[in-house]
Protein backbone atom coordinates (compact mmCIF):
# COMPACT_ATOMS: atom_id res chain seq x y z
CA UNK A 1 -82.64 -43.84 91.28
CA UNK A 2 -80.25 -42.27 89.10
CA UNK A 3 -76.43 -41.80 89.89
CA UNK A 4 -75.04 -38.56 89.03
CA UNK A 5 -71.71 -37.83 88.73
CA UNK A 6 -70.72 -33.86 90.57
CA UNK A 7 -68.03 -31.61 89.21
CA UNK A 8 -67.54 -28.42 91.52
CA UNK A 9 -66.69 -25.54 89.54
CA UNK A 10 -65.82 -22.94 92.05
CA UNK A 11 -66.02 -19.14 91.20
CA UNK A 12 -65.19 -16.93 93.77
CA UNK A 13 -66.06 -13.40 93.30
CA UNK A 14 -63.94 -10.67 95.38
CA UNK A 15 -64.77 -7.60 95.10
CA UNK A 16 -62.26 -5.74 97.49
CA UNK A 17 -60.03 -3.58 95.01
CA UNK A 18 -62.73 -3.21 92.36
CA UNK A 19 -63.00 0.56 92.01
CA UNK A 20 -67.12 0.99 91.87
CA UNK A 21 -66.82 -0.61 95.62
CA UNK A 22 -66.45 1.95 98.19
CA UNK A 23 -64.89 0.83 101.28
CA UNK A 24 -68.43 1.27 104.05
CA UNK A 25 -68.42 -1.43 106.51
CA UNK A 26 -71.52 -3.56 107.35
CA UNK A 27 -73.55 -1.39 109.91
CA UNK A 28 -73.03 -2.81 112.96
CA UNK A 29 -75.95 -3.68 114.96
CA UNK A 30 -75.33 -1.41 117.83
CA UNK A 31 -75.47 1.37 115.20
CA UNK A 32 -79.06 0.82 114.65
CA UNK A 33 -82.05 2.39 116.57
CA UNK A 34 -84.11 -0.40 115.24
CA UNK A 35 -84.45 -4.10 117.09
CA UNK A 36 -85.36 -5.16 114.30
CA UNK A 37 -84.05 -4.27 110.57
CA UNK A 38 -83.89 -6.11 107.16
CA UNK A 39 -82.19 -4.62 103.65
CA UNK A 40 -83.66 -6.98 100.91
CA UNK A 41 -82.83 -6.74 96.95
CA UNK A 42 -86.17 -5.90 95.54
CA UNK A 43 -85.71 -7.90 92.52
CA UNK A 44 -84.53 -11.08 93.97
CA UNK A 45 -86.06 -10.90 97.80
CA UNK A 46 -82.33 -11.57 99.04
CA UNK A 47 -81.85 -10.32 102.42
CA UNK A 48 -78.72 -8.41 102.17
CA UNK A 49 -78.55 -7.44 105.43
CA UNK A 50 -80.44 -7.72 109.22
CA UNK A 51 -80.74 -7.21 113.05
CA UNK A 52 -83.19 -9.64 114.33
CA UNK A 53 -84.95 -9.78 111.14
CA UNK A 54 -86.90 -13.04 111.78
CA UNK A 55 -88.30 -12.00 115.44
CA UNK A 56 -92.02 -11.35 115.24
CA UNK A 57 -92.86 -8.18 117.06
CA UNK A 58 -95.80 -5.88 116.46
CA UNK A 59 -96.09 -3.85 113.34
CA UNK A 60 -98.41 -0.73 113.84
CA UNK A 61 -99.47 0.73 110.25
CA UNK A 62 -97.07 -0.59 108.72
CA UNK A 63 -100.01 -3.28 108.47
CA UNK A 64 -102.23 -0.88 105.87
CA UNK A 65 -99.35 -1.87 102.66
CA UNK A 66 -100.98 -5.22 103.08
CA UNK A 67 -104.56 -3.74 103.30
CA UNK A 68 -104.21 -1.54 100.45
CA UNK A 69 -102.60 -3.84 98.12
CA UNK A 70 -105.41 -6.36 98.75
CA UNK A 71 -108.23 -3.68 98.35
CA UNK A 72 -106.76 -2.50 94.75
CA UNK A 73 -106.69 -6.57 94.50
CA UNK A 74 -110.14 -7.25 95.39
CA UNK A 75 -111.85 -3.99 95.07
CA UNK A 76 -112.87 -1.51 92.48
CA UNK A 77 -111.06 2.06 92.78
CA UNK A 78 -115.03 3.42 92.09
CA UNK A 79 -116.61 1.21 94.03
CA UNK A 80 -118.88 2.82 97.11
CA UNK A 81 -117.84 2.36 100.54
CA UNK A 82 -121.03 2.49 103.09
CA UNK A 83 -119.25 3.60 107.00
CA UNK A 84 -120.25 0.92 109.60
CA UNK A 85 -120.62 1.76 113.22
CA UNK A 86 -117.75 0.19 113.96
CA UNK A 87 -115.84 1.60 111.37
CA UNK A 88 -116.53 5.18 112.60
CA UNK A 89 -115.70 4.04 115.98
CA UNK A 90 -112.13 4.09 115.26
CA UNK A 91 -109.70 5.87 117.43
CA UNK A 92 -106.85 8.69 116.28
CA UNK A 93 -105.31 8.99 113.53
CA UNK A 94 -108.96 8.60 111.82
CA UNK A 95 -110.74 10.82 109.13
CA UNK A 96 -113.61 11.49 111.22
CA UNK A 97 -116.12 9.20 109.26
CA UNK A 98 -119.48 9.00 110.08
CA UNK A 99 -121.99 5.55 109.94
CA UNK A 100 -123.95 5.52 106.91
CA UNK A 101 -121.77 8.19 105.12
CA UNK A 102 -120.62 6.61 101.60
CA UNK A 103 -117.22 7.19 100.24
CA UNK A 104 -115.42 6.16 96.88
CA UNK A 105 -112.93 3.38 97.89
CA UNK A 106 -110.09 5.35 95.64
CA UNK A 107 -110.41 8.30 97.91
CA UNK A 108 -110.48 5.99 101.27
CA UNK A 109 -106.91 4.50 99.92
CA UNK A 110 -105.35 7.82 99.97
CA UNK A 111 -106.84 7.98 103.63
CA UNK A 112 -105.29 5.24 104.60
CA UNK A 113 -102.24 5.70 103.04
CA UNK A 114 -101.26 9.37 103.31
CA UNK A 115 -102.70 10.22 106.58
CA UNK A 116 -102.84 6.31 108.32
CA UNK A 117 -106.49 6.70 109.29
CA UNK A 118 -107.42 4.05 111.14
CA UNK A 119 -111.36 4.50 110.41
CA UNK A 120 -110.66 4.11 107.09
CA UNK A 121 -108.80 1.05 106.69
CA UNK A 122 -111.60 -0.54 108.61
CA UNK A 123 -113.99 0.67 106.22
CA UNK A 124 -112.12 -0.83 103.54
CA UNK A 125 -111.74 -4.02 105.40
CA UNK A 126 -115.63 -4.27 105.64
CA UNK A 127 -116.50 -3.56 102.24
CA UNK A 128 -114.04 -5.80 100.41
CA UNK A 129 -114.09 -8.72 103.19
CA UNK A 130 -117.85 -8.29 104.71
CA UNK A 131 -115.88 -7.90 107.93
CA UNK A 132 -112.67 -7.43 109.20
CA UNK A 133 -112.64 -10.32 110.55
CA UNK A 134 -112.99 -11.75 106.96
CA UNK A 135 -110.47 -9.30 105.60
CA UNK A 136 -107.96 -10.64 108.54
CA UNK A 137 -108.21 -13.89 106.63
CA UNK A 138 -107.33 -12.82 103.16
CA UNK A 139 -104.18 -10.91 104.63
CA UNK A 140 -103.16 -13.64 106.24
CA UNK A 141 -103.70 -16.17 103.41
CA UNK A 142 -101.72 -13.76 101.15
CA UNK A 143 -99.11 -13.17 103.93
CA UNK A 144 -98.59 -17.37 103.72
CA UNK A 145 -98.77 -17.07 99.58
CA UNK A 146 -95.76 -14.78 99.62
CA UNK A 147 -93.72 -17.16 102.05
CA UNK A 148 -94.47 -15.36 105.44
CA UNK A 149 -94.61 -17.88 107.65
CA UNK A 150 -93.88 -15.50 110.91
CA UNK A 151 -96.90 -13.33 110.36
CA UNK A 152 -100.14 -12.86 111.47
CA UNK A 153 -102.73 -10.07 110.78
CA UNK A 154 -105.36 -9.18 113.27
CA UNK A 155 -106.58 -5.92 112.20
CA UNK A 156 -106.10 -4.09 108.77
CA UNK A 157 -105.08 -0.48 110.59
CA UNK A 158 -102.31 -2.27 112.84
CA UNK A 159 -103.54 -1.02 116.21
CA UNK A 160 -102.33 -3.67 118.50
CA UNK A 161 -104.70 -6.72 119.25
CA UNK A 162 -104.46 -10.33 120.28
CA UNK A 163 -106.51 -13.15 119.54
CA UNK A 164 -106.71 -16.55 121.47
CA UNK A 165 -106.32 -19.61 118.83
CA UNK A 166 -106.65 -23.59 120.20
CA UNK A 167 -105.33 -22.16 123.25
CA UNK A 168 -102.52 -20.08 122.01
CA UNK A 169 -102.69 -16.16 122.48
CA UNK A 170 -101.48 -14.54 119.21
CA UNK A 171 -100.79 -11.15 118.34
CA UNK A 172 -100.95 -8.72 115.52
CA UNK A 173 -97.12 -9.34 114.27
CA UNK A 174 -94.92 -9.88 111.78
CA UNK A 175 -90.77 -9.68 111.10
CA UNK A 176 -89.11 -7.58 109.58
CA UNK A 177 -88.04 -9.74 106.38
CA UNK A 178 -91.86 -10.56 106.25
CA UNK A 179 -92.78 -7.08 106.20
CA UNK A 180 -90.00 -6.13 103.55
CA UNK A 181 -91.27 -9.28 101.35
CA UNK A 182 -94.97 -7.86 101.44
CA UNK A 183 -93.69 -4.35 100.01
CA UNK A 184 -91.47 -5.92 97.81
CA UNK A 185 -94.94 -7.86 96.01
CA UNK A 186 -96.51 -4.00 96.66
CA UNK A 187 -94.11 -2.67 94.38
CA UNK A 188 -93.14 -5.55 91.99
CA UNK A 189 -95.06 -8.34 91.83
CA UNK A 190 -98.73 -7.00 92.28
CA UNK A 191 -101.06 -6.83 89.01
CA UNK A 192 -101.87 -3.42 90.54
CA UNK A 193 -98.54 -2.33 92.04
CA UNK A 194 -98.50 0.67 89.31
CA UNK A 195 -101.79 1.77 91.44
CA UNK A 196 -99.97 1.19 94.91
CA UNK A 197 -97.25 3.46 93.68
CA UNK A 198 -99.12 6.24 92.45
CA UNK A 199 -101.33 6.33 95.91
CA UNK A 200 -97.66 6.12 98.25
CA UNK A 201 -96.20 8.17 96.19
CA UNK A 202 -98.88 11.25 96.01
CA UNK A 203 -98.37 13.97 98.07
CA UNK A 204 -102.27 15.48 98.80
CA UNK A 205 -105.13 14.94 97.61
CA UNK A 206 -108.62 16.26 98.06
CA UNK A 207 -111.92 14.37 97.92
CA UNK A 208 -115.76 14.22 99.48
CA UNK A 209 -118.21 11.91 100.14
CA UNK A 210 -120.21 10.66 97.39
CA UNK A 211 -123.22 12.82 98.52
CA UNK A 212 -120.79 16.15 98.28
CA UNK A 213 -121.81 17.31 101.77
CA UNK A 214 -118.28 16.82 103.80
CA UNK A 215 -114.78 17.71 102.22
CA UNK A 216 -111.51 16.19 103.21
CA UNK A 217 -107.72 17.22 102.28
CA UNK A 218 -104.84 14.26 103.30
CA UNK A 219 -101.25 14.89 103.08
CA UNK A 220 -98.50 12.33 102.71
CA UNK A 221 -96.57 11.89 106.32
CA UNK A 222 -93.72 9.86 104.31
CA UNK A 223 -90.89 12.00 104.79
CA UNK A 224 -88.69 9.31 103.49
CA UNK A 225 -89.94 10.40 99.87
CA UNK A 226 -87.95 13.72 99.96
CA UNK A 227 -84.86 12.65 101.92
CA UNK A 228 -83.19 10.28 99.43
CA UNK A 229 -82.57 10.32 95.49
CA UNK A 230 -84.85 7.74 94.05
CA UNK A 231 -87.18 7.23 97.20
CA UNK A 232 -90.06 4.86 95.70
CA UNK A 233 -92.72 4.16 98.74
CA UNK A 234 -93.10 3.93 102.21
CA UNK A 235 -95.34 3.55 105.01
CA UNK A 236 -95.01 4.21 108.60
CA UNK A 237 -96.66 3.36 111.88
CA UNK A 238 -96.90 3.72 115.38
CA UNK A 239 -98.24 2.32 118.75
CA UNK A 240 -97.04 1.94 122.26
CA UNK A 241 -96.45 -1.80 121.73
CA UNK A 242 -95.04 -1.22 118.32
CA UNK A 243 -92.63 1.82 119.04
CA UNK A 244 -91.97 4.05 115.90
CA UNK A 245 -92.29 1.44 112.71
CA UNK A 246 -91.26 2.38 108.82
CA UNK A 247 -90.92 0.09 105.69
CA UNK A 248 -89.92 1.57 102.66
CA UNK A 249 -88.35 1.36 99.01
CA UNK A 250 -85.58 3.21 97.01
CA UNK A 251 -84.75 2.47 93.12
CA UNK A 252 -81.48 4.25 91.91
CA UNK A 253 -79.11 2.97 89.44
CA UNK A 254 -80.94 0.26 88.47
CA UNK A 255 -81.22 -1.07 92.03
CA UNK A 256 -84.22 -1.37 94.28
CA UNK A 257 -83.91 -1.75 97.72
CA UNK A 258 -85.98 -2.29 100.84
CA UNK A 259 -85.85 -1.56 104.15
CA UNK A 260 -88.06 -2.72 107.14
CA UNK A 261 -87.82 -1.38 110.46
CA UNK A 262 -89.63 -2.89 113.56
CA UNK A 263 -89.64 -0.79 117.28
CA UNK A 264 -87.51 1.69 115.49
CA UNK A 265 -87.86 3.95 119.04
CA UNK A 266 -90.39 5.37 120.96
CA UNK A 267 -91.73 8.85 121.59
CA UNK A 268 -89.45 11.34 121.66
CA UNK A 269 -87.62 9.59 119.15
CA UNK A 270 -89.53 9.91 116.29
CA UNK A 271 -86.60 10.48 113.65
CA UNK A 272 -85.03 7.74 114.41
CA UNK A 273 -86.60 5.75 111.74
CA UNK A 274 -84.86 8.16 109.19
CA UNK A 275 -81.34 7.91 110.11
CA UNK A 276 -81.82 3.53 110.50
CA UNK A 277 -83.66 3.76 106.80
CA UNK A 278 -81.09 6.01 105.37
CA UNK A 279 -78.07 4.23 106.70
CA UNK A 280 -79.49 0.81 105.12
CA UNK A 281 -80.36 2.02 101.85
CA UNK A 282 -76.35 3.86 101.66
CA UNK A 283 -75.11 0.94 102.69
CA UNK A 284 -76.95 -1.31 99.96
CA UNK A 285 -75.94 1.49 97.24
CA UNK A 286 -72.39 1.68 98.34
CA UNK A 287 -71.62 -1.83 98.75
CA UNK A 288 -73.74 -4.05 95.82
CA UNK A 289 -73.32 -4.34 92.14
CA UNK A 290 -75.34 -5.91 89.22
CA UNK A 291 -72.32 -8.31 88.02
CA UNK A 292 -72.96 -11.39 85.40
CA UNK A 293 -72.02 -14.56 86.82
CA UNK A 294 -72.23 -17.03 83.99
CA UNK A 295 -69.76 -19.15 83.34
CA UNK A 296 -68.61 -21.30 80.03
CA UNK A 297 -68.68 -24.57 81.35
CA UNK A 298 -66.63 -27.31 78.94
CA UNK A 299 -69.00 -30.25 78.74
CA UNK A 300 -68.11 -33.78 77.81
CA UNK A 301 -69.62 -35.90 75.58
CA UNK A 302 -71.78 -38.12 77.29
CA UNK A 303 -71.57 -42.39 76.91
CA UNK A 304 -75.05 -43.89 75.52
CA UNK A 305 -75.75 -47.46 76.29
CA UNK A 306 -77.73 -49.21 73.82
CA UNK A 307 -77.74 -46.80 71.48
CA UNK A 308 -78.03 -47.31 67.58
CA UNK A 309 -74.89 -45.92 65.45
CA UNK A 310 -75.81 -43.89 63.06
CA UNK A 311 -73.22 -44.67 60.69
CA UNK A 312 -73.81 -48.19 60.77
CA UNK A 313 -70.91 -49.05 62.54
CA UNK A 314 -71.37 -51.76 65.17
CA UNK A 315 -68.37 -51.45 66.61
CA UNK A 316 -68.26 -47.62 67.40
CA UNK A 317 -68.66 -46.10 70.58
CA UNK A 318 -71.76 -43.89 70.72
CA UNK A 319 -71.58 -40.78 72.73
CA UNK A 320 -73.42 -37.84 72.72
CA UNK A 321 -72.88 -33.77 72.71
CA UNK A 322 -74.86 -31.60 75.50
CA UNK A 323 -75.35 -28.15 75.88
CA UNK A 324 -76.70 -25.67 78.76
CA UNK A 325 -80.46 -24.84 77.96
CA UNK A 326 -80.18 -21.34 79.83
CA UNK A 327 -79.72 -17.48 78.41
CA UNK A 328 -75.98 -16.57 78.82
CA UNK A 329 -75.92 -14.01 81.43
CA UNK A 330 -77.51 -14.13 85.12
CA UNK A 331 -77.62 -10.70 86.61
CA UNK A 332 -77.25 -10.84 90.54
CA UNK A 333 -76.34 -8.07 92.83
CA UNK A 334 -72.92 -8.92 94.59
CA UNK A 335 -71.15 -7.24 97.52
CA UNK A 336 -68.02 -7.25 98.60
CA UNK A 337 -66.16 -10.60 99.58
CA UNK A 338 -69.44 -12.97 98.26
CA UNK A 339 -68.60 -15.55 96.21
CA UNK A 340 -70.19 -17.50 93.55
CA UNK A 341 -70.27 -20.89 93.30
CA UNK A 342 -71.34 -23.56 90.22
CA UNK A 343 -72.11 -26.91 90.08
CA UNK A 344 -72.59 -29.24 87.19
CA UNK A 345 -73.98 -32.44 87.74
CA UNK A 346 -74.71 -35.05 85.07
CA UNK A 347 -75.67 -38.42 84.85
CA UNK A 348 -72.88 -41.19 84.35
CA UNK A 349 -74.72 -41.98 81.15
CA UNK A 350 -77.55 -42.32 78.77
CA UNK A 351 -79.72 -45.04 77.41
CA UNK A 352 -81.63 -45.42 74.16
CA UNK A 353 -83.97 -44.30 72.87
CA UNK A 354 -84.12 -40.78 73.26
CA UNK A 355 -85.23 -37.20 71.96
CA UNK A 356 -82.63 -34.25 71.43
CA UNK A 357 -82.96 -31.88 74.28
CA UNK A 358 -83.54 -35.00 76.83
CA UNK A 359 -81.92 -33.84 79.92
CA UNK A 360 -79.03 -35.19 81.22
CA UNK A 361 -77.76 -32.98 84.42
CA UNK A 362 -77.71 -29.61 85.38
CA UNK A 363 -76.01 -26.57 86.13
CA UNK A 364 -76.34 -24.79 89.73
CA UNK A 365 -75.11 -21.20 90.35
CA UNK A 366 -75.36 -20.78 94.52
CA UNK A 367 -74.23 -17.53 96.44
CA UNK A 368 -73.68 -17.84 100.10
CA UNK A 369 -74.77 -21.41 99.80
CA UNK A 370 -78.15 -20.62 98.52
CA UNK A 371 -79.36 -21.74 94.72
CA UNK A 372 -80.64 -18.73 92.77
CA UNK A 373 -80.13 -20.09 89.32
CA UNK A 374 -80.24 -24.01 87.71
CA UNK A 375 -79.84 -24.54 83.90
CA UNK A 376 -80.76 -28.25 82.71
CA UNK A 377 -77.77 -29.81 80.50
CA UNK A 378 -79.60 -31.58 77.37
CA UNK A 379 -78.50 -33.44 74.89
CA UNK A 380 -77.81 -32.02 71.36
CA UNK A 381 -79.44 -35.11 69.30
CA UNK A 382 -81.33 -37.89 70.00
CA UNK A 383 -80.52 -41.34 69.78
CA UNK A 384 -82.10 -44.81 68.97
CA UNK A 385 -82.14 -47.96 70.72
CA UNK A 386 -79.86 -50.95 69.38
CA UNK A 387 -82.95 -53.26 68.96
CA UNK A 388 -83.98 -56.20 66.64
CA UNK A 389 -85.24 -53.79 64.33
CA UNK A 390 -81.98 -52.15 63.51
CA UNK A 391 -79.58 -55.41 63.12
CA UNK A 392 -82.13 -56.60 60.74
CA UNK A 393 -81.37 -53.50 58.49
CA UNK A 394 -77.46 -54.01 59.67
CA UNK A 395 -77.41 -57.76 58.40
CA UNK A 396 -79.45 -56.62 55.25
CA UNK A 397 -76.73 -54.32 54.38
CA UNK A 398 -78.83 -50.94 54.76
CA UNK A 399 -76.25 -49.15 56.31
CA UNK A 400 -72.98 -49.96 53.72
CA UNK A 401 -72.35 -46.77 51.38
């Protein structure tokens, strides 16, 4: 195993009489409707802040991000959508479907996401899992793809439901950092999140069935999209188990945030949502910048044991140059009073023969104790090995001027 010899470099970043800081507090939890809440940087999935973020808890519609994204996944936007049965069956909020009635998956994703109907995310299910019992499984696959280990989809409408597994009674769930790291892949990482942000982000839209006989009109119930400068997406949801339920995503000077809010109230406290989402996002805005945290580390040169000289001279000592393979700047959002700390790390030293670029430690950058960046340290040139081969050509004079 190899030895490596640590040097802490510690940067500490304080922010506290920077001007572009204002001076907003961290929202205390008792200042939040929400049980739970998460802030997360869009662009790096940090959790900035949260209130019982990793507690499971029911999720209501919030649920149909994860069934839209997949349909636009899986689906065609003109493929044909037959109505089951069971699909029309649905209960309120529902389009009013009927079985055998054929629809244009496109127009069944502004259903779903504009107006929540329940009918129609079942619909979906069918057609792009053969069941929803099928479609459970590819949420919940992607769910564990993306790192959500505290998640677990029953239905693709979020009504509540439990299911009994070896034993165990689960339930339609998730947390709120879960359900703020499947909208951040809606918006960022998806092949099709350009599609996902046209559909949350349209206002009405009118369609029919494929046969032209029944005509339907959906409007967007995201209020969220006219209350703040920069509002991106957003879904809500509601059941009795659930209480009032919103995830949703701002971009504004060059910042994308998102907040997830689980049992957010219950009826008559339907705003509630608004004033938790609002305070999060100010808060992120107010209290985070985009700062470049790389440093110029002085490296030494590096001993190399059994190394050839290349001037010929026996008696040298043979070291070697390195360098940081890495781009000089790392962009991370920064509030107030975090700190960011580096680490180099590099072996005690080298052995012949080697290629230039071989690497010989590393560089760490960690924030809050967490690694978001590593840089190898290589060397500049290679070396050869001191072998038989190369004291024949020293004793044969090859190497004299």
């Amino acid at each position: 195993m190899k030895k490596w010899i640590i040097c802490i470099i510690v940067i500490t970043l304080l922010f506290q009489e920077t001007a572009f800081f204002s001076r907003a507090d961290e929202p205390k939890e008792s200042e939040l409707y929400a049980r739970s809440a998460v802030l997360m940087d869009a662009d790096s999935g940090r959790v900035l802040y949260e209130k019982n973020g990793y507690e499971p808890m029911p999720m209501a519609s919030t649920t149909k991000i994860m069934t839209c994204i997949l349909a636009l996944e899986y689906g065609n936007l003109n493929d044909t959508v037959t109505v089951s049965s069971y699909a029309a069956s649905q209960p309120k909020v529902h389009l009013g479907m009927r079985s055998g009635q054929e629809y244009r998956l496109e127009d069944l994703l502004y259903s779903l996401m504009l107006e929540s109907h329940n009918d129609s995310a079942v619909a979906i299910a069918e057609h792009i899992g053969g069941s929803v019992e099928g479609f459970a499984n590819l949420m919940n696959q992607k769910a564990r793809d993306l790192g959500c280990k505290d998640t677990y989809f029953i239905t693709p409408n979020g009504l509540d439901a439990s299911k009994q597994i070896d034993g165990e009674e689960k339930i339609h769930s998730t947390t709120a950092r879960d359900l703020a790291r499947i909208m951040k892949y809606c918006i960022t990482e998806s092949e099709k999140s350009e599609d996902f942000l046209i559909i949350t982000r349209t206002v009405s839209r009118s369609f029919s069935t494929i046969d032209g006989k029944s005509n339907y009109g959906v409007n967007n119930h995201n209020a969220f999209l006219s209350m703040m400068e920069g509002a991106l997406s957003g879904k809500t949801g509601f059941t009795s188990s659930a209480g009032y339920c919103y995830v949703g995503a701002l971009t504004r000077d060059g910042k994308t945030y998102i907040v997830a809010l689980l049992a957010c109230g219950w009826p008559n406290n339907k705003t509630y949502k608004w004033s938790d989402t609002r305070k999060l996002m100010n808060y992120g805005l107010d209290n985070f910048q985009y700062q470049n945290v790389w440093q110029e580390i002085s490296l030494p040169k590096l001993p190399v044991k059994n190394a050839a000289p290349k001037n010929g001279n026996l008696y040298a000592a043979t070291d070697i140059e390195l360098e940081i393979d890495g781009e000089e700047e790392i962009s991370i959002l920064l509030g107030r009073q975090e700190k960011v700390e580096v680490s180099l790390a590099l072996l005690p030293e080298l052995e012949a023969p080697f290629e230039a670029g071989s690497q010989a430690g590393k560089v760490v950058y960690r924030l809050n104790g967490e690694i978001f960046a590593s840089y190898p340290v290589v060397t500049v040139e290679g070396a050869e090995k001191l072998d038989f081969q190369w004291y024949l050509k020293w004793v044969e004079g090859v190497f004299l001027p």
